[in-house]
Every structure is written in structure tokens, then in C-alpha cells.
C-alpha atoms as a PDB file:
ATOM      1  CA  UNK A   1     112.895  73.612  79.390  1.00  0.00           C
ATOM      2  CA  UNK A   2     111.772  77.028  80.478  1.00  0.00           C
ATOM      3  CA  UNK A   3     113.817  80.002  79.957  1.00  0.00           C
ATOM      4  CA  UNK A   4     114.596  80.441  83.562  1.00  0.00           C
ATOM      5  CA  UNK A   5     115.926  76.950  84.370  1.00  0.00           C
ATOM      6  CA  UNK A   6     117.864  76.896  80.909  1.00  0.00           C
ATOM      7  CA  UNK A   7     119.474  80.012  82.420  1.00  0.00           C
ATOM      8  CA  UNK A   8     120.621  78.052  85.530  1.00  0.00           C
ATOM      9  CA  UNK A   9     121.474  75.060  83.535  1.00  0.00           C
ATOM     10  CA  UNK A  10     123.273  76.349  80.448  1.00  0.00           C
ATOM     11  CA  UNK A  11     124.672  79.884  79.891  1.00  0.00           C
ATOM     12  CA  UNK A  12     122.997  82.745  77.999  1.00  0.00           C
ATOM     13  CA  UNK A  13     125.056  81.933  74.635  1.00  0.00           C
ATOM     14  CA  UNK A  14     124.434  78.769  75.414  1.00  0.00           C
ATOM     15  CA  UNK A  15     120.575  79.108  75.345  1.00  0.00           C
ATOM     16  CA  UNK A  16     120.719  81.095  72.575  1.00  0.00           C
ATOM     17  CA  UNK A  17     122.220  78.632  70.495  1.00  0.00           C
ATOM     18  CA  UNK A  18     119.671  75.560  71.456  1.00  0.00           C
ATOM     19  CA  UNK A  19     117.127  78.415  70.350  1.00  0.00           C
ATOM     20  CA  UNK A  20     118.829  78.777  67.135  1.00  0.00           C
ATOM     21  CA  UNK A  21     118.771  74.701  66.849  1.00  0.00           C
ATOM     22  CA  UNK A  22     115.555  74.579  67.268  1.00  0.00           C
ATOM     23  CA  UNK A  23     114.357  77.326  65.132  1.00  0.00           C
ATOM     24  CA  UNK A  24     115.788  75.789  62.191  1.00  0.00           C
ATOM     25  CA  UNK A  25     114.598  72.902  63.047  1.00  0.00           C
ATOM     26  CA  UNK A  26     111.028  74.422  63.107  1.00  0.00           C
ATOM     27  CA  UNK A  27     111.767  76.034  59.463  1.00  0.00           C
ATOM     28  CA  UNK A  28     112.761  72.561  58.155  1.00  0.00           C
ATOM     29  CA  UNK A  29     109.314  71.153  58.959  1.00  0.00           C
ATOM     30  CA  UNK A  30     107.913  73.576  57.285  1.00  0.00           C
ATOM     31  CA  UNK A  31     109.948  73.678  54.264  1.00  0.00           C
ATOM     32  CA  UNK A  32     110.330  69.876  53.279  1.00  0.00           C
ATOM     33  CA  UNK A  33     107.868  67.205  53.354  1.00  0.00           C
ATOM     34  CA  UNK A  34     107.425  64.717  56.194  1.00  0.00           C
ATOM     35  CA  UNK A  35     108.809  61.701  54.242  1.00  0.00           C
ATOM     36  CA  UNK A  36     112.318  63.719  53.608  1.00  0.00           C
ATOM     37  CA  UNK A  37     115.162  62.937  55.587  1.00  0.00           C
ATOM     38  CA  UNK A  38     115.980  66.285  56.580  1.00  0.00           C
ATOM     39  CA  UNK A  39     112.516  66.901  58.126  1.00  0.00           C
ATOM     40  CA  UNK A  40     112.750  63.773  59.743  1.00  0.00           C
ATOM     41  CA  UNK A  41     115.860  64.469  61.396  1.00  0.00           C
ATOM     42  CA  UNK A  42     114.361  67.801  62.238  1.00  0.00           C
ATOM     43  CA  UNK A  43     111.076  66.632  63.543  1.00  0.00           C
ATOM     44  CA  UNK A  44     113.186  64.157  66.075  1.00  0.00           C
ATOM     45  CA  UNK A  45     114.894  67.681  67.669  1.00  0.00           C
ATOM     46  CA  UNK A  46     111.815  69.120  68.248  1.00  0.00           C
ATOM     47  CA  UNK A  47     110.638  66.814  70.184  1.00  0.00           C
ATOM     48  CA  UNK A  48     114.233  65.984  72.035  1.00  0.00           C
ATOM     49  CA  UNK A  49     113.294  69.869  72.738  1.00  0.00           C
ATOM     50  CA  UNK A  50     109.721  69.597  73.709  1.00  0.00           C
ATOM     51  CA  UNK A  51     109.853  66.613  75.804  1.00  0.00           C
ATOM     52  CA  UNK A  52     112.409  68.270  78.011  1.00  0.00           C
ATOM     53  CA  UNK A  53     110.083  71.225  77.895  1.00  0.00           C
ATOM     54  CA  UNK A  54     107.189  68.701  79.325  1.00  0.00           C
ATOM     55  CA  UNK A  55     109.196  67.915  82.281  1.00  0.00           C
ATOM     56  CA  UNK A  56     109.664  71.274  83.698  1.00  0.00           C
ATOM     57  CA  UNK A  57     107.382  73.696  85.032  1.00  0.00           C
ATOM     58  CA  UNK A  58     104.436  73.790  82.303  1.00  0.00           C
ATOM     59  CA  UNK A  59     104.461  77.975  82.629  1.00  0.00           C
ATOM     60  CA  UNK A  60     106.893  79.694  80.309  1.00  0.00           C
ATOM     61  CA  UNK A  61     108.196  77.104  77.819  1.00  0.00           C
ATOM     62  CA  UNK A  62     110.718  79.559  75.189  1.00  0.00           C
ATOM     63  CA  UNK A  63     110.431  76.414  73.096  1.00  0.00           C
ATOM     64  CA  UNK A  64     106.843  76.249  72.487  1.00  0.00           C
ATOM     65  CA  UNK A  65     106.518  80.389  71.692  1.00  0.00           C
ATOM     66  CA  UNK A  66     109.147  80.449  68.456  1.00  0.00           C
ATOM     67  CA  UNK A  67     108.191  82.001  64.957  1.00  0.00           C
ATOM     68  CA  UNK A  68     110.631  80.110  62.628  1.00  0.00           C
ATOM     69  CA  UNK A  69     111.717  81.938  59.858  1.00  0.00           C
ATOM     70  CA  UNK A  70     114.622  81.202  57.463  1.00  0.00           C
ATOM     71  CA  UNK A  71     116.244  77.557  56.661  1.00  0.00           C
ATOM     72  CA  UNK A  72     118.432  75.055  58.020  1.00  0.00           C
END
């Protein structure tokens, strides 16, 4: 989901909050292991998040360019 077509789809608080989502989610993978529930939970958002990414346009994905910092 690029930036522009979340825009059209979903407002701008909106967009900010699935960004939110899915920073945290990136900050739970990297806080707990892989067999925890939490980063399992997390790791199936991401890639909810990415695979929309996958099928729109392939040049500015907002989802693939995140620095998580902080926890869930």
C-alpha cells in the first residue's frame, strides 16, 4: 500500500494509525523471540501489511521504509 493510494483509500488519521500498527508491530519482532505469541501475532500484521504493499505499485511502499522504535 503506497502512501499515495492509502491517501485515496483511507484518510490521513487513518493512515497514520495503520503506520502506528505496524510500527509496533515491527518493535515486537524485535523485542520477543519468534516462538512467543506476541511476535507471532505481530509477524502475521506485517505481512497482512506487506502483502497489500506487493499488490500496488512497487515504487514508494511507507510500509517497507519504517524505523521501529518503542513497544507494543
Amino acid at each position: 500500500m503506497t502512501t499515495q493510494i492509502a491517501h485515496r483509500a483511507f484518510g490521513p488519521k487513518q493512515v497514520e494509525q495503520l503506520r502506528e500498527i505496524y510500527d509496533r508491530a515491527r518493535a515486537v519482532t524485535t523485542r520477543y523471540p519468534e516462538s512467543h505469541v506476541a511476535n507471532k501475532a505481530a509477524r502475521k500484521l506485517i505481512d497482512a501489511f506487506e502483502a497489500a504493499a506487493r499488490k500496488e505499485e512497487a515504487s514508494e511502499r511507507w510500509l517497507s521504509k519504517v524505523d521501529p522504535q518503542g513497544n507494543a
